[in-house]
Protein backbone atom coordinates (compact mmCIF):
# COMPACT_ATOMS: atom_id res chain seq x y z
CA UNK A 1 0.00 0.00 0.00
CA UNK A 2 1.60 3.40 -0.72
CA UNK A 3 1.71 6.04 1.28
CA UNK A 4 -1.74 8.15 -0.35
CA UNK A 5 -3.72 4.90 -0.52
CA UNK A 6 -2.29 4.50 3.25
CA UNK A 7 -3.39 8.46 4.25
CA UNK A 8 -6.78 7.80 2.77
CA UNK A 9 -7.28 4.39 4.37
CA UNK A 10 -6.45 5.44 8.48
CA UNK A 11 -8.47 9.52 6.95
CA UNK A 12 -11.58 6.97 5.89
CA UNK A 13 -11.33 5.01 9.33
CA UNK A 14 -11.00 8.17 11.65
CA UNK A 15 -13.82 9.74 9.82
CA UNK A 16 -16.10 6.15 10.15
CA UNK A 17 -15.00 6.48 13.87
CA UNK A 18 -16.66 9.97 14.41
CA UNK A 19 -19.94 9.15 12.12
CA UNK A 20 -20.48 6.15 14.18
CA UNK A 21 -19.56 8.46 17.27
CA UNK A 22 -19.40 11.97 17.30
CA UNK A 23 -17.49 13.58 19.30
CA UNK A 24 -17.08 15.53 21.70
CA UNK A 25 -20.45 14.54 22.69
CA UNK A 26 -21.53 17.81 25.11
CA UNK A 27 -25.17 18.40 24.58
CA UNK A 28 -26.33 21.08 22.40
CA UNK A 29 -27.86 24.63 24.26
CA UNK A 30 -30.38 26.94 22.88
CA UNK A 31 -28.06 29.77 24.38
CA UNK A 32 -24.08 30.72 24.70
CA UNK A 33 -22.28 28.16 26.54
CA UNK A 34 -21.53 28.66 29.90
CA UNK A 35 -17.93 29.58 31.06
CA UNK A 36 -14.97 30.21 29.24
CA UNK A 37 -11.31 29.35 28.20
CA UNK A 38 -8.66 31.78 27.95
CA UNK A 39 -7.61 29.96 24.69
CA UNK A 40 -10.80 30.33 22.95
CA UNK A 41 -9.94 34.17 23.47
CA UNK A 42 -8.32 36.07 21.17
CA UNK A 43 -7.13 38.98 23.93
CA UNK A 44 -5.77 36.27 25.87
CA UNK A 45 -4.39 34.42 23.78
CA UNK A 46 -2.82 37.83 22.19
CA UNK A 47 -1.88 38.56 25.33
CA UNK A 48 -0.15 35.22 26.30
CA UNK A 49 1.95 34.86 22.62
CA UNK A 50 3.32 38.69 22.50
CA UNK A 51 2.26 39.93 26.09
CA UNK A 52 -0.06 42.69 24.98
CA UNK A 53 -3.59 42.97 24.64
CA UNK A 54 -4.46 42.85 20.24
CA UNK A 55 -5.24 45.71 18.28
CA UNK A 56 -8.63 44.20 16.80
CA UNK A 57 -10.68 42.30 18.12
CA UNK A 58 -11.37 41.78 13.88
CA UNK A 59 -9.89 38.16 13.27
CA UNK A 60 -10.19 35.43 11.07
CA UNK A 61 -10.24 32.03 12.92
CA UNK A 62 -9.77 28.42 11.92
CA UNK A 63 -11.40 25.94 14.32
CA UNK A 64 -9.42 22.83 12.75
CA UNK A 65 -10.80 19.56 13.28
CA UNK A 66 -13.94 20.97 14.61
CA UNK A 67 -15.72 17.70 15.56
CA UNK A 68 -19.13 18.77 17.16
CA UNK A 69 -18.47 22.28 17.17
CA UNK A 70 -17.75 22.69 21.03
CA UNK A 71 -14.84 24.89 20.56
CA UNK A 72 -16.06 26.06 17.64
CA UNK A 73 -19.37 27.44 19.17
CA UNK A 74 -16.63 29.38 22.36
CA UNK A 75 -14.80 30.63 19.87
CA UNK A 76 -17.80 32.12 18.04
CA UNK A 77 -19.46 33.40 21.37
CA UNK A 78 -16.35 34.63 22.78
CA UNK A 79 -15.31 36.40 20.05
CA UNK A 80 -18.04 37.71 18.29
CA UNK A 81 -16.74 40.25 15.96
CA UNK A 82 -14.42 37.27 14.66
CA UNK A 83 -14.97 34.93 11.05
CA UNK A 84 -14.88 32.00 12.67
CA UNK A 85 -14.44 28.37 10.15
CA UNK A 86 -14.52 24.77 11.48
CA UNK A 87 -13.87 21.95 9.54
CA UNK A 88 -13.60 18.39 10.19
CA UNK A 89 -13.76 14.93 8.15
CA UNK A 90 -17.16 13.26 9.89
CA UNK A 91 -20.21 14.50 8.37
CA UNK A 92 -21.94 13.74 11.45
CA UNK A 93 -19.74 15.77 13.63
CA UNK A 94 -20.25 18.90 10.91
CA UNK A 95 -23.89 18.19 10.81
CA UNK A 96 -24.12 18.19 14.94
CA UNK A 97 -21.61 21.51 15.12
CA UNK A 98 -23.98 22.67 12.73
CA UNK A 99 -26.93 22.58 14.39
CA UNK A 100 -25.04 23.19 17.41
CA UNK A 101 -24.38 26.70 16.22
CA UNK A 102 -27.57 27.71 15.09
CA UNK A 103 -29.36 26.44 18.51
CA UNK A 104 -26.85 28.97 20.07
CA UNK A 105 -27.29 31.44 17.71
CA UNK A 106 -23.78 31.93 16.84
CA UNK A 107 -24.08 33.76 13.60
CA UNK A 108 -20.84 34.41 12.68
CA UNK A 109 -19.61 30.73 12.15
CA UNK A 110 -19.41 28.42 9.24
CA UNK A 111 -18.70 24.55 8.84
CA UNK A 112 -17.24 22.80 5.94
CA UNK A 113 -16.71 19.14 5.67
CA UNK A 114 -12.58 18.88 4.95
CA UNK A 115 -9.64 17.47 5.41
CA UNK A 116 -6.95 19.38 7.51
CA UNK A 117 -4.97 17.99 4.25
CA UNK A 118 -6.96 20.25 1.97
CA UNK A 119 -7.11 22.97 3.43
CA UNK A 120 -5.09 24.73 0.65
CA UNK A 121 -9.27 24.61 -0.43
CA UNK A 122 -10.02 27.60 1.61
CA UNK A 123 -9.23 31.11 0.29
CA UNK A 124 -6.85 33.71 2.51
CA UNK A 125 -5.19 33.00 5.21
CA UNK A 126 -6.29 33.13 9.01
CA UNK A 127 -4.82 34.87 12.05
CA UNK A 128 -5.29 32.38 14.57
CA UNK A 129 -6.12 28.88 14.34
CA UNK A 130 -7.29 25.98 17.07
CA UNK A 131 -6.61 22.34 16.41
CA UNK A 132 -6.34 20.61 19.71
CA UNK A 133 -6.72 16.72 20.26
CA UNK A 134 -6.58 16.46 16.07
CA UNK A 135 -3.36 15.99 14.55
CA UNK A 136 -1.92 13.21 16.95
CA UNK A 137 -4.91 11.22 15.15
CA UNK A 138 -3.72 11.94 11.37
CA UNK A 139 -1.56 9.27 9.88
CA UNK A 140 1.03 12.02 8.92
CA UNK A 141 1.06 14.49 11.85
CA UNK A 142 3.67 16.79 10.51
CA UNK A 143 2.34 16.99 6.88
CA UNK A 144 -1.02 18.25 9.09
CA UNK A 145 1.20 20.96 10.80
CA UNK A 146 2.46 22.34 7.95
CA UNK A 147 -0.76 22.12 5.72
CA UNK A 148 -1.84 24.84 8.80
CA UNK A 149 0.92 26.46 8.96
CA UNK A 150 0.40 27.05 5.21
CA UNK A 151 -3.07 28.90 6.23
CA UNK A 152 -1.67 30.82 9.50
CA UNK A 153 -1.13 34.81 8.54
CA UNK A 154 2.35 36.51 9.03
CA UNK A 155 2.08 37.31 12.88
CA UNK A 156 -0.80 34.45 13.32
CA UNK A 157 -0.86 32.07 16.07
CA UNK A 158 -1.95 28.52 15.99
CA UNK A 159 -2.88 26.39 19.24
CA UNK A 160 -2.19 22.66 19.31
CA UNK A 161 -3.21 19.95 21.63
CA UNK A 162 -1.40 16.44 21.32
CA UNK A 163 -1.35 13.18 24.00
CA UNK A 164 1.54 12.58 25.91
CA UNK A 165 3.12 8.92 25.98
CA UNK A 166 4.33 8.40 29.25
CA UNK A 167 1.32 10.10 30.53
CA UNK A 168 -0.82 7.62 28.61
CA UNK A 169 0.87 4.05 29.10
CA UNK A 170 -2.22 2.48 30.57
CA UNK A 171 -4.36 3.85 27.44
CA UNK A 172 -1.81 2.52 25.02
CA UNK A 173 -1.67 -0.84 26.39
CA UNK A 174 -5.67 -1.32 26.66
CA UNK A 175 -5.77 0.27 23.20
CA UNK A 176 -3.69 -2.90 22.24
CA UNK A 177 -5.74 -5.57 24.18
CA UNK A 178 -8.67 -4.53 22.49
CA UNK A 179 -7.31 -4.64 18.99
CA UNK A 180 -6.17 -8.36 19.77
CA UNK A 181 -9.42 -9.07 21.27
CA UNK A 182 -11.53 -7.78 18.01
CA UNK A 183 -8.74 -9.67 15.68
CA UNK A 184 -10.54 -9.08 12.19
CA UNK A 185 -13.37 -7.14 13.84
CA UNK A 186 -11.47 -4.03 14.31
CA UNK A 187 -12.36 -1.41 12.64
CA UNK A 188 -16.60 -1.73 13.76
CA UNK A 189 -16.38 0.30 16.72
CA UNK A 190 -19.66 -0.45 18.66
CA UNK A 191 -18.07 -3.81 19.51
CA UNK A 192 -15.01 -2.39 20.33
CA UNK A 193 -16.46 -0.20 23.07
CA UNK A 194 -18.26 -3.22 24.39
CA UNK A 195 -14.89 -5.73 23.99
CA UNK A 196 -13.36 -2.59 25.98
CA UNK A 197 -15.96 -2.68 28.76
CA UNK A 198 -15.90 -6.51 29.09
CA UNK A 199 -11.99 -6.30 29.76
CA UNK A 200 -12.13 -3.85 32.29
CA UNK A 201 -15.30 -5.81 34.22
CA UNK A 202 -13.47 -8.90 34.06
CA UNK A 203 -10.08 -7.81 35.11
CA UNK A 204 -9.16 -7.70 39.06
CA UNK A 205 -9.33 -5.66 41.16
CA UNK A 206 -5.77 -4.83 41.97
CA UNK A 207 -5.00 -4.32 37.80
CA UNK A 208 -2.83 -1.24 37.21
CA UNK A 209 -5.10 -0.87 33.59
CA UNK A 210 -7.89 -0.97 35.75
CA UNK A 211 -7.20 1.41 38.05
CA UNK A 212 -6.24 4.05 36.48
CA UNK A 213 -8.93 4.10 34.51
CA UNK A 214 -10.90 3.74 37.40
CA UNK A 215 -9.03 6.72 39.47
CA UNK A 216 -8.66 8.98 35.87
CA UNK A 217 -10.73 8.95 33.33
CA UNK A 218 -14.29 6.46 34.58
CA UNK A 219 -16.56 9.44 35.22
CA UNK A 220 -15.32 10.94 31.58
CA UNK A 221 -15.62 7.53 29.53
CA UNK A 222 -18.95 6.60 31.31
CA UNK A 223 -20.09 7.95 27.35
CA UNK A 224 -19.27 5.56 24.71
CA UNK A 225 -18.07 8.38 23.30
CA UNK A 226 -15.44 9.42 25.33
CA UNK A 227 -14.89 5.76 25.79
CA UNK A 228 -14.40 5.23 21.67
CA UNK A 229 -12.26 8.14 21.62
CA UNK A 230 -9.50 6.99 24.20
CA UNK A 231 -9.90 3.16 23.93
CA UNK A 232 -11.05 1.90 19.83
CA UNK A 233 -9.34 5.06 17.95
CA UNK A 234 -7.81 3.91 14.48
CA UNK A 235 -5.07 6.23 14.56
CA UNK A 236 -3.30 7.56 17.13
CA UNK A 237 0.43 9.08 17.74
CA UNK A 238 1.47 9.92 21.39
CA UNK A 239 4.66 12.06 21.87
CA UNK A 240 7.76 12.31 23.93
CA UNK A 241 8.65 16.00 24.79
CA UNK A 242 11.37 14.93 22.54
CA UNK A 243 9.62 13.97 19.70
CA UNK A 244 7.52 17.03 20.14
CA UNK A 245 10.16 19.53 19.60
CA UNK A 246 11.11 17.26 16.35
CA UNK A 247 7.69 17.95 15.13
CA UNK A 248 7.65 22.16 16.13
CA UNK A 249 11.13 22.15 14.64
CA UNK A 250 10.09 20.51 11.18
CA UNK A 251 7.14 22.70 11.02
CA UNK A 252 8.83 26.11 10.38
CA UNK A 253 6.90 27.73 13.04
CA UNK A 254 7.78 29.11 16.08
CA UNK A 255 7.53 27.79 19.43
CA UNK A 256 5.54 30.15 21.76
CA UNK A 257 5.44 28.11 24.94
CA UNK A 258 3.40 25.87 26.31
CA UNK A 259 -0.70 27.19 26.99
CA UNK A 260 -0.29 25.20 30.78
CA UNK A 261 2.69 26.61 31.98
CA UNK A 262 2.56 26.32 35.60
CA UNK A 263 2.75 22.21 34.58
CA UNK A 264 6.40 23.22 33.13
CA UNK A 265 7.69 24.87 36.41
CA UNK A 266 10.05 23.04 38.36
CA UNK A 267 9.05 24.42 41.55
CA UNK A 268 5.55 22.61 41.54
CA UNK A 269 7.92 19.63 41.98
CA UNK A 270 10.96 19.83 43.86
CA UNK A 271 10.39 23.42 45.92
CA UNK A 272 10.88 21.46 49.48
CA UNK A 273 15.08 21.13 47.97
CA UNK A 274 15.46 24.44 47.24
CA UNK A 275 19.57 23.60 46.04
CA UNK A 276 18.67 20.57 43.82
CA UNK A 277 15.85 22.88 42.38
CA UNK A 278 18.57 25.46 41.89
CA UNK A 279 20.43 23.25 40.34
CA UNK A 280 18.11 21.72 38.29
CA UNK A 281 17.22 25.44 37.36
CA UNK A 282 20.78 25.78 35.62
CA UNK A 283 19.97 23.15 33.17
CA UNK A 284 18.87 24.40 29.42
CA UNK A 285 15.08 25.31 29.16
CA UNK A 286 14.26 21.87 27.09
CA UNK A 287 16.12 20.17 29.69
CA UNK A 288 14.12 21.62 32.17
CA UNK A 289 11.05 20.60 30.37
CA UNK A 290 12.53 17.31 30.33
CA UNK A 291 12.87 16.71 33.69
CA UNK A 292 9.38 17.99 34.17
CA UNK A 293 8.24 14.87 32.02
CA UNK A 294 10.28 12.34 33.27
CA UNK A 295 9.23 13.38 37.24
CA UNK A 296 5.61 13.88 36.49
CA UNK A 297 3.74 10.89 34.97
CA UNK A 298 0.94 11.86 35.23
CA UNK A 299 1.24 14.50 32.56
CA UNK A 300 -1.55 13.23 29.74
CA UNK A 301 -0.46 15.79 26.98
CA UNK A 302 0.63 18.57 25.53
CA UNK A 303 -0.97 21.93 24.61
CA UNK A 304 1.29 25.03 23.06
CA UNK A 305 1.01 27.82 20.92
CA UNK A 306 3.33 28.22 17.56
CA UNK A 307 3.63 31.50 15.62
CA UNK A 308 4.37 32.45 12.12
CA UNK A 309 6.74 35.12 12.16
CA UNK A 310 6.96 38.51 12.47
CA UNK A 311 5.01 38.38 15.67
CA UNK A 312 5.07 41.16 18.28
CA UNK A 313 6.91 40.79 21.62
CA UNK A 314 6.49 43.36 24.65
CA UNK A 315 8.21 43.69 27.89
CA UNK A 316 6.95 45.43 30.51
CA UNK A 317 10.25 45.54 32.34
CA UNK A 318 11.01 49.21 31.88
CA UNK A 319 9.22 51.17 34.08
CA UNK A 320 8.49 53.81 31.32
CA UNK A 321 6.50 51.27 29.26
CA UNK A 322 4.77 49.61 31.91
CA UNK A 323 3.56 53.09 33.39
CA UNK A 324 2.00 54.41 29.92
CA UNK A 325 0.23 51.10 29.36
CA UNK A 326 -3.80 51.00 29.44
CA UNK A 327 -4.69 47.99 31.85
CA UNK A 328 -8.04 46.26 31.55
CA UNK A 329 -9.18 43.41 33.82
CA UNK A 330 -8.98 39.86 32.24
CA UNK A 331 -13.02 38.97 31.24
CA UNK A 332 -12.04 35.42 31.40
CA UNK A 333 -12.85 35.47 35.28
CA UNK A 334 -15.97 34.08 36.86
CA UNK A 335 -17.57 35.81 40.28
CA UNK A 336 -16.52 39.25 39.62
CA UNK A 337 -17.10 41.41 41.91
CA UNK A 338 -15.76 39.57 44.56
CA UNK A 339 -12.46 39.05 46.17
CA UNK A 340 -12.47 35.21 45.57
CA UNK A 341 -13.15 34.59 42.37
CA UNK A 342 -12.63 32.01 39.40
CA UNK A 343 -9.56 33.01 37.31
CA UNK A 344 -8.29 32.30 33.83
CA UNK A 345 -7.55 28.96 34.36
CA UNK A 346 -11.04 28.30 36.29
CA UNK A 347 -8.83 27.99 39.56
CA UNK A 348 -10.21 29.44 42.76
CA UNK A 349 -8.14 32.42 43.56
CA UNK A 350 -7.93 35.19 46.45
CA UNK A 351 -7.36 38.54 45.47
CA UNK A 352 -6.24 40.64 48.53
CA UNK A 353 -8.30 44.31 48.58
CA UNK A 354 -5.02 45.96 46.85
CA UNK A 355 -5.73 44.00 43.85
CA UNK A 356 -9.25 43.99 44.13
CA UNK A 357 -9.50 47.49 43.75
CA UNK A 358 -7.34 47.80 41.16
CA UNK A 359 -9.15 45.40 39.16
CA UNK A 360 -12.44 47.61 39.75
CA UNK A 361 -10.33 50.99 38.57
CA UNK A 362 -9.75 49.04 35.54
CA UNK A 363 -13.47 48.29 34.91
CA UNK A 364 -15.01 51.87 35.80
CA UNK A 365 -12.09 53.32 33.29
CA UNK A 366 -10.99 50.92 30.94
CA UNK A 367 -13.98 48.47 30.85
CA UNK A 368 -16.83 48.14 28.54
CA UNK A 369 -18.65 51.04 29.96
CA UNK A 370 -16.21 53.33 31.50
CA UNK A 371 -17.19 56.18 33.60
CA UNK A 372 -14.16 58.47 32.13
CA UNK A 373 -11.59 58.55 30.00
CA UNK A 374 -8.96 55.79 29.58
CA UNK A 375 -6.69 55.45 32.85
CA UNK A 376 -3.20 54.34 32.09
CA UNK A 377 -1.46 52.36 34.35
CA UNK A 378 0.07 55.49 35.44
CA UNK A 379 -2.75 57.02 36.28
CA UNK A 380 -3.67 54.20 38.85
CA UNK A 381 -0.78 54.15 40.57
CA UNK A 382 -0.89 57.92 40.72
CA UNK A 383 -4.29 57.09 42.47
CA UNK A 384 -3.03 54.88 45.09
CA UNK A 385 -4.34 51.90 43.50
CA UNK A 386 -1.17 49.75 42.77
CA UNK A 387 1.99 49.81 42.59
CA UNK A 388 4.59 48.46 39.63
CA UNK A 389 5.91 45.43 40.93
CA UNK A 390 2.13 44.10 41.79
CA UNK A 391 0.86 45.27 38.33
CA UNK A 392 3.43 43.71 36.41
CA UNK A 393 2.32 40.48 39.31
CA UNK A 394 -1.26 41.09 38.16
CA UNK A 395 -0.38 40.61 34.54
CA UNK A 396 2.25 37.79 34.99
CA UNK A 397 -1.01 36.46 36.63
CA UNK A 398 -3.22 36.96 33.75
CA UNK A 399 -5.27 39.06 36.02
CA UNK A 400 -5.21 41.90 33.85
CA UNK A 401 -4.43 43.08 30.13
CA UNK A 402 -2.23 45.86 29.15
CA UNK A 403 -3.04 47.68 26.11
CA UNK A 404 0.70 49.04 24.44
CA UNK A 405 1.28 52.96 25.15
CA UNK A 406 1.93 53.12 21.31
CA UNK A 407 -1.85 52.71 20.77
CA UNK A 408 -2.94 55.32 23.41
């Protein structure tokens, strides 16, 4: 078999896979969906990749691999003066993202039925682009990457999403079982969620495989679904940090960082040895990442941003900069106004009465509705309200947004 007849053959499977169950498989609202995430958000993620709030809010956005539209229909809601474009191979999954839209009433989405492969289809280019939990699933990841990276403007970001393999050992070896099991069955996926299900009733009680699905993922794959998606996939390519970078490198984009970062700091893991964690501070950044894996196993995947350059980069190290900057408070925060409070990352977080009122200056000047003219950061400290080194905290923090004095 060459290597088209090949592409077509594991594109055909993963697209009978997501007809027969479509996925993900969140019901379908007849208003926004609730909540957010800071990367469905094109301020945040702005903000994250250069460290500045954007210009426009005007984008064009690729939802790749769309599936049932879930991040498709954030993006939409989140972003509304955004063209927003999912595609995806199922028909199903377009036909439920769809109607998923239009329940919604997200009006400024469309769907097309596609292969990440073709997307040189689509006219123009697109200044940010989502494909998480897709590509691992292709049969040629890196000829996905760089069909994308094809369609990603000068200055565009792209965010990607792919499983991790040390993280997913259990997964990979009942992935396996399963195939032997269904012998010349594989491939009709019904009975592979029920082969699945049998294995896991029948093993005992003390079974690693069991357990961990048990302590992980039992409440997620109680779907058949979910429990499809993880367990009877076709295709599937889990990565080593290593083999990660081999992939960013080939794809002649640039690596951003990762969208989790707080996974990649070595203090969340060796902090109570402050010399080794000194030490293992002097290593090279990849290193450092490195180490990260190989001490945390339970790390599942991996989720970064790539750029096409030129791309913007600020600092807000000089105080000059920082102090002519417009802040606005981060809307990706849940139970505002209120000194406990949900923040980007959906993590409970205190925010002492410093930084709570500095966060309501921002709103009654910078905000939607402000009561006066912009306030510069400047003009908040000059107030009482902050000072520098908790600002720049604030923002490190994703607490706030800073607007470039260039612009004011």
């Amino acid at each position: 078999m060459d290597d088209l007849t090949r592409t077509q053959a594991v594109s055909d499977a993963v697209a009978s896979l997501y007809n027969t169950y479509p996925f993900p498989p969140e019901p379908i609202l007849d208003e926004a969906p609730p909540g957010y995430n800071w990367r469905w958000y094109w301020p945040t993620v702005h903000s994250f990749c250069t460290g500045a709030a954007p210009a426009s809010h005007k984008v064009r956005v690729l939802d790749a691999g769309c599936g049932t539209g879930v991040s498709t229909e954030y993006i939409s809601h989140l972003n509304p003066e955004s063209e927003v474009l999912g595609i995806d191979l199922s028909e199903r999954a377009i036909a439920t993202a769809t109607q998923r839209c239009q329940s919604s009433r997200a009006t400024n989405v469309q769907f097309r039925q596609l292969s990440i492969y073709d997307v040189e289809q689509i006219e123009g280019e697109f200044d940010w682009i989502n494909c998480v939990g897709v590509i691992h699933h292709m049969p040629d990841p890196l000829r996905g990457l760089q069909s994308l990276a094809t369609k990603l403007a000068p200055g565009g970001f792209i965010h990607l999403f792919v499983y991790a393999a040390i993280g997913r050992a259990e997964i990979s070896l009942m992935q396996r079982a399963i195939a032997l099991v269904q012998g010349s069955q594989r491939g009709d996926y019904r009975d592979g969620v029920q082969v699945g299900r049998q294995i896991f009733a029948s093993l005992p009680e003390g079974n690693r495989l069991k357990q961990r699905e048990r302590d992980r993922w039992a409440m997620e794959n109680h779907r058949d679904e979910c429990f499809a998606d993880m367990y009877v996939h076709p295709q599937e390519v889990d990565y080593t940090l290593d083999s990660l970078f081999e992939l960013i490198d080939a794809s002649s984009l640039e690596f951003v960082g990762f969208s989790n970062p707080q996974v990649w700091q070595l203090d969340r893991l060796l902090a109570s040895d402050p010399a080794l964690l000194n030490r293992a501070k002097q290593l090279p950044g990849k290193d450092q990442y490195r180490l990260v894996e190989l001490l945390d196993p339970e790390i599942t995947h991996f989720e970064w941003f790539l750029a096409r350059p030129p791309y913007p980069h600020f600092s807000w190290d000089e105080d000059a900069a920082l102090l002519a900057a417009i802040p606005t408070r981060n809307p990706c925060m849940e139970g505002w106004p209120s000194q406990s409070i949900f923040d980007h990352n959906y993590q409970i977080t205190s925010l002492d009465q410093t930084e709570f009122e500095f966060l309501k200056a921002c709103d009654a000047h910078n905000g939607p509705n402000p009561e006066h003219s912009q306030a510069s950061v400047a003009d908040l400290v000059g107030q009482g309200r902050a000072n520098l080194e908790l600002v720049r905290q604030m923002h490190q923090r994703q607490l706030i947004l800073l607007e470039p004095p260039q612009r004011i």
